[in-house]
Protein backbone atom coordinates (compact mmCIF):
# COMPACT_ATOMS: atom_id res chain seq x y z
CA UNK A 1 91.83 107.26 69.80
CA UNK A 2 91.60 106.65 73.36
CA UNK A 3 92.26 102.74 74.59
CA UNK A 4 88.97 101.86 76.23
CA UNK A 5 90.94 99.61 79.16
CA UNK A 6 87.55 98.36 80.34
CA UNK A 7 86.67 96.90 77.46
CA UNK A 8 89.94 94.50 77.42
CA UNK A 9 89.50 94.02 81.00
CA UNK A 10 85.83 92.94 80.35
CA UNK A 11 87.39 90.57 77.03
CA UNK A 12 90.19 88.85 79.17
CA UNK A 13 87.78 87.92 82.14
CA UNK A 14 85.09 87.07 79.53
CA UNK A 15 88.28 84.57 78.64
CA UNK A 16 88.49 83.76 82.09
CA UNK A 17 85.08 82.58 83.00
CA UNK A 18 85.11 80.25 79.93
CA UNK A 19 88.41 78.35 81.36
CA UNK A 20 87.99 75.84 83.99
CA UNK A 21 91.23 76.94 85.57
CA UNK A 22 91.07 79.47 88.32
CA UNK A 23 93.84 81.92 86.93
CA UNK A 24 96.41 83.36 89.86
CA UNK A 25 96.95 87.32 90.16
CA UNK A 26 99.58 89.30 92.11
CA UNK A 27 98.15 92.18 92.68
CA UNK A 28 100.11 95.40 93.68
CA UNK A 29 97.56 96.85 95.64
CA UNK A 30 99.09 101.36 97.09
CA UNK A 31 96.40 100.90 100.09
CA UNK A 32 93.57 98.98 101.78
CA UNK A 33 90.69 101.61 100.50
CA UNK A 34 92.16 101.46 96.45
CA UNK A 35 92.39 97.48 97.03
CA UNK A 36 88.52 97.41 98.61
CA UNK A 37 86.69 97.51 95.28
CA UNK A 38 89.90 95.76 92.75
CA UNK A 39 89.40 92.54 95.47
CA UNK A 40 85.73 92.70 95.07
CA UNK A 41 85.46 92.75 91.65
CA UNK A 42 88.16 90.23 90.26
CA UNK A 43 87.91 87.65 93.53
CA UNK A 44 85.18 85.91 91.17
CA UNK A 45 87.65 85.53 88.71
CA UNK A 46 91.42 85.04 90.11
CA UNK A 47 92.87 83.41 93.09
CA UNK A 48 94.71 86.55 94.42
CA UNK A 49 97.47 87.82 96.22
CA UNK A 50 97.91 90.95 97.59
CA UNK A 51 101.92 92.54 96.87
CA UNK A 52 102.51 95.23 99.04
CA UNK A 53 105.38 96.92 97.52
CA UNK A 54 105.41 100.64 98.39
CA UNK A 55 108.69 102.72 98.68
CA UNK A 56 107.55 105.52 98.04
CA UNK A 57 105.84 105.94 101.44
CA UNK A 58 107.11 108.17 103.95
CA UNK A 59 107.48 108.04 107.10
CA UNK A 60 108.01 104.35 107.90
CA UNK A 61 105.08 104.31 110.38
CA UNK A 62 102.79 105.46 107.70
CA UNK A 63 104.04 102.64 105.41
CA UNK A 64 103.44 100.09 108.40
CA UNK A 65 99.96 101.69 109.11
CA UNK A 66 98.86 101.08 106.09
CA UNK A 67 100.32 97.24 105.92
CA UNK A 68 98.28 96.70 109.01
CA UNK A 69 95.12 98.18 107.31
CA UNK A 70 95.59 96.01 104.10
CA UNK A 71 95.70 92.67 106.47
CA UNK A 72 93.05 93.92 108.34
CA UNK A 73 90.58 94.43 105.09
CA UNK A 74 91.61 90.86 103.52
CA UNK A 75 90.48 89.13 107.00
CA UNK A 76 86.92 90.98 107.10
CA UNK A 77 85.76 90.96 103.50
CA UNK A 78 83.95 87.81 102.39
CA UNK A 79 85.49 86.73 99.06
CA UNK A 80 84.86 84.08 96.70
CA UNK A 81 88.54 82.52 97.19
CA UNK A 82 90.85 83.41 100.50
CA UNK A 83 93.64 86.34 99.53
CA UNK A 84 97.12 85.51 101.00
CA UNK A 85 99.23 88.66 101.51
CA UNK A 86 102.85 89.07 100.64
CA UNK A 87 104.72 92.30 102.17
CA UNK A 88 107.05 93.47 100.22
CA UNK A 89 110.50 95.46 101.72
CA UNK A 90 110.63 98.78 102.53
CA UNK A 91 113.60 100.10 100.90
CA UNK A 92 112.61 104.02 100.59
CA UNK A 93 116.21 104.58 98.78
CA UNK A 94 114.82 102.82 95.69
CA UNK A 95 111.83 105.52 95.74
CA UNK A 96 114.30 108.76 96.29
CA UNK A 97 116.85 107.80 93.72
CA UNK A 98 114.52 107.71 90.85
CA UNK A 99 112.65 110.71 92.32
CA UNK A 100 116.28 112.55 92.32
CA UNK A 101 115.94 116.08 89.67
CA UNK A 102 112.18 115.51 89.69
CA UNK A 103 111.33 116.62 93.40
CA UNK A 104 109.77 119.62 92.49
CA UNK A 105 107.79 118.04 89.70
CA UNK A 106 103.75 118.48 90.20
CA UNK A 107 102.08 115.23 91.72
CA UNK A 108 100.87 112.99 88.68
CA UNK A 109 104.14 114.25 86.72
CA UNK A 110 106.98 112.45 85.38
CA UNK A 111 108.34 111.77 89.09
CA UNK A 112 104.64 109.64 89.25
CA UNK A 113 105.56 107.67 86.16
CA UNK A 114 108.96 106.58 87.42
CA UNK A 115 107.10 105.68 90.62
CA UNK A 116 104.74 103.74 89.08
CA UNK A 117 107.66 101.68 86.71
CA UNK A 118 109.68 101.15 90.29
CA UNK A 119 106.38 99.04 92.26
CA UNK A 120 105.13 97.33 88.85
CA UNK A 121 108.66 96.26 87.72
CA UNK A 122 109.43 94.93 91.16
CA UNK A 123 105.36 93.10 90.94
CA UNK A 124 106.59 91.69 87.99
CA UNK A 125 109.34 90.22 89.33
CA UNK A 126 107.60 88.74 91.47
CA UNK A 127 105.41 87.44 89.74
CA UNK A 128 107.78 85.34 87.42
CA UNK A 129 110.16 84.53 90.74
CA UNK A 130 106.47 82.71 92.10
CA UNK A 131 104.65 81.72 88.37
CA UNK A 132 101.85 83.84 88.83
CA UNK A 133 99.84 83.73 86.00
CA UNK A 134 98.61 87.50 85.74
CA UNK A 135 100.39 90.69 87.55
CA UNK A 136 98.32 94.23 87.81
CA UNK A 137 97.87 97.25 90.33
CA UNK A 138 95.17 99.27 92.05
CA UNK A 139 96.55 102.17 91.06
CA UNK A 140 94.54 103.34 88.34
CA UNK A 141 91.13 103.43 90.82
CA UNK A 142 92.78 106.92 91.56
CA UNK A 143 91.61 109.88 90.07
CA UNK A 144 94.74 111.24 90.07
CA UNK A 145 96.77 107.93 88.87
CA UNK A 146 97.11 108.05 85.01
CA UNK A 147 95.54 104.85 83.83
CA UNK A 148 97.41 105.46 80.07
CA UNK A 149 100.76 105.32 81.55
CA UNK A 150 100.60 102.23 84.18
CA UNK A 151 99.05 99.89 81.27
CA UNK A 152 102.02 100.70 79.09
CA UNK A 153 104.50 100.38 82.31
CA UNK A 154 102.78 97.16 82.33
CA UNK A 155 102.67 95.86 79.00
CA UNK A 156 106.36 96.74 78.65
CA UNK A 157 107.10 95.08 81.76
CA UNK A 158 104.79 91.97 80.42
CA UNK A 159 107.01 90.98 77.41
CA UNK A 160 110.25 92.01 79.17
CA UNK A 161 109.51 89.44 82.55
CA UNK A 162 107.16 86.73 79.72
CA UNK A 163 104.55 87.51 82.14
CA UNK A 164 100.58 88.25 81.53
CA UNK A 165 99.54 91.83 83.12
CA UNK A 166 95.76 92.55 83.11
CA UNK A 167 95.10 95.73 81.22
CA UNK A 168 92.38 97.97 83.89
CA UNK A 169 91.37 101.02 84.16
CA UNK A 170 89.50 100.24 87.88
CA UNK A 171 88.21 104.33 88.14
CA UNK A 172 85.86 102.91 85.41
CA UNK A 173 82.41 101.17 86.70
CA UNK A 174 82.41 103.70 89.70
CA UNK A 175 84.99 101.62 90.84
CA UNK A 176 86.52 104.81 93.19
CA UNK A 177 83.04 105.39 94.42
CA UNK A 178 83.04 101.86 95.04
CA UNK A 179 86.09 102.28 96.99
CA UNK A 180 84.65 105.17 99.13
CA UNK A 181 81.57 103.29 99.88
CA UNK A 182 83.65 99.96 101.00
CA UNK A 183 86.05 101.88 103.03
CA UNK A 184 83.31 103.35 105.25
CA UNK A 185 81.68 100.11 105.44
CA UNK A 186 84.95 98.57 106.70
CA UNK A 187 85.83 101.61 108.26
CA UNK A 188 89.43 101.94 106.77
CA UNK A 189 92.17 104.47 107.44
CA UNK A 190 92.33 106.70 104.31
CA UNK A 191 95.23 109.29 103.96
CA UNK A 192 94.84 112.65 102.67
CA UNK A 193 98.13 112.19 100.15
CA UNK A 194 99.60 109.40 97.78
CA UNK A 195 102.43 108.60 99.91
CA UNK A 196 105.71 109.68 99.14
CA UNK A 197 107.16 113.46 100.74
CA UNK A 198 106.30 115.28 97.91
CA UNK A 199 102.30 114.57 97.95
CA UNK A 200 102.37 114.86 101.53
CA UNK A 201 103.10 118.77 100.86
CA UNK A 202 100.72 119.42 97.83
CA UNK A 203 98.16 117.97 100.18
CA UNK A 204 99.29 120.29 103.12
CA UNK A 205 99.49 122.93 100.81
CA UNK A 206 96.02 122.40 99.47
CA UNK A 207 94.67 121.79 102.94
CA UNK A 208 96.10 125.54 103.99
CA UNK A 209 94.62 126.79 100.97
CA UNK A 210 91.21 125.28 102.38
């Protein structure tokens, strides 16, 4: 059977609510528009911060445009408890070594799931370096991220780093409508591709299709 990852989402901020402690989250967030709706919906219950750890982006200016668009969105939206922002390095050798025999690989492929272990373990790290009480990821607001695969990423990565990581699945609850709607209200840069070479020419590819 399926894991419904909304429901254990809905269970642990149920736990939340009941605690008078205002939990910390480090939150690996790919892009401004996939962090719009996550920020909106779990300000009410953590005191965030935003990781931006990304090597898979390429080129470096893209990377760096979309650092400035993720500051830019924490300063205008009006959330329960400030954000703070932590930007992460951008060392794109970490992304093409574990995407090394897999570059031909279809986007959402195995090449994905070794991109996905690369950001969370380095979140997680993080996160115990700076006692963060939870660690999680936009990344499964995509419709093309694999929600299955980064919540077992992250609950290996949990009991390896002795770390909580917040089981989501944030497509769920419209949550990448959501996303749409807050990124024209905020008027944020969205790119056409997930970042990294390889998506950048599906997406051309598709686009010459078009």
């Amino acid at each position: 059977m399926k894991t419904n990852y909304q429901i254990i989402l809905n269970k642990e901020l149920e736990k939340i609510e009941k605690s008078e402690k205002t939990p910390t989250l480090l939150l690996h967030s790919c892009c401004a528009p996939c962090s719009s709706y996550v920020l909106e919906y779990l300000s009410d219950f953590f005191d965030i911060t935003i990781f931006y750890y990304n090597p898979n982006i390429s080129p470096e200016s893209e990377f760096t445009k979309r650092v400035a668009e993720q500051k830019r969105l924490i300063t205008k939206m009006p959330l329960k408890h400030p954000v703070k922002f932590i930007e992460g390095e951008y060392d794109s050798n970490s992304f093409f070594e574990i995407a090394k025999g897999l570059e031909n690989i279809p986007e959402g492929g195995e090449r994905c799931f070794k991109c996905y272990e690369l950001r969370l373990r380095r979140t997680a790290q993080e996160a115990k370096n700076n006692s963060f009480d939870y660690f999680t990821t936009t990344l499964s607001i995509s419709p093309h991220k694999n929600a299955s695969k980064l919540n077992e990423i992250g609950s290996k990565l949990s009991e390896e780093y002795g770390i909580n990581y917040l089981f989501s699945d944030f497509k769920k609850r419209n949550g990448y409508k959501r996303s749409c709607e807050l990124s024209e209200i905020y008027g944020l840069y969205r790119q056409d591709y997930c970042g990294c070479i390889y998506s950048k020419a599906e997406a051309q590819l598709r686009n010459a299709r078009n």
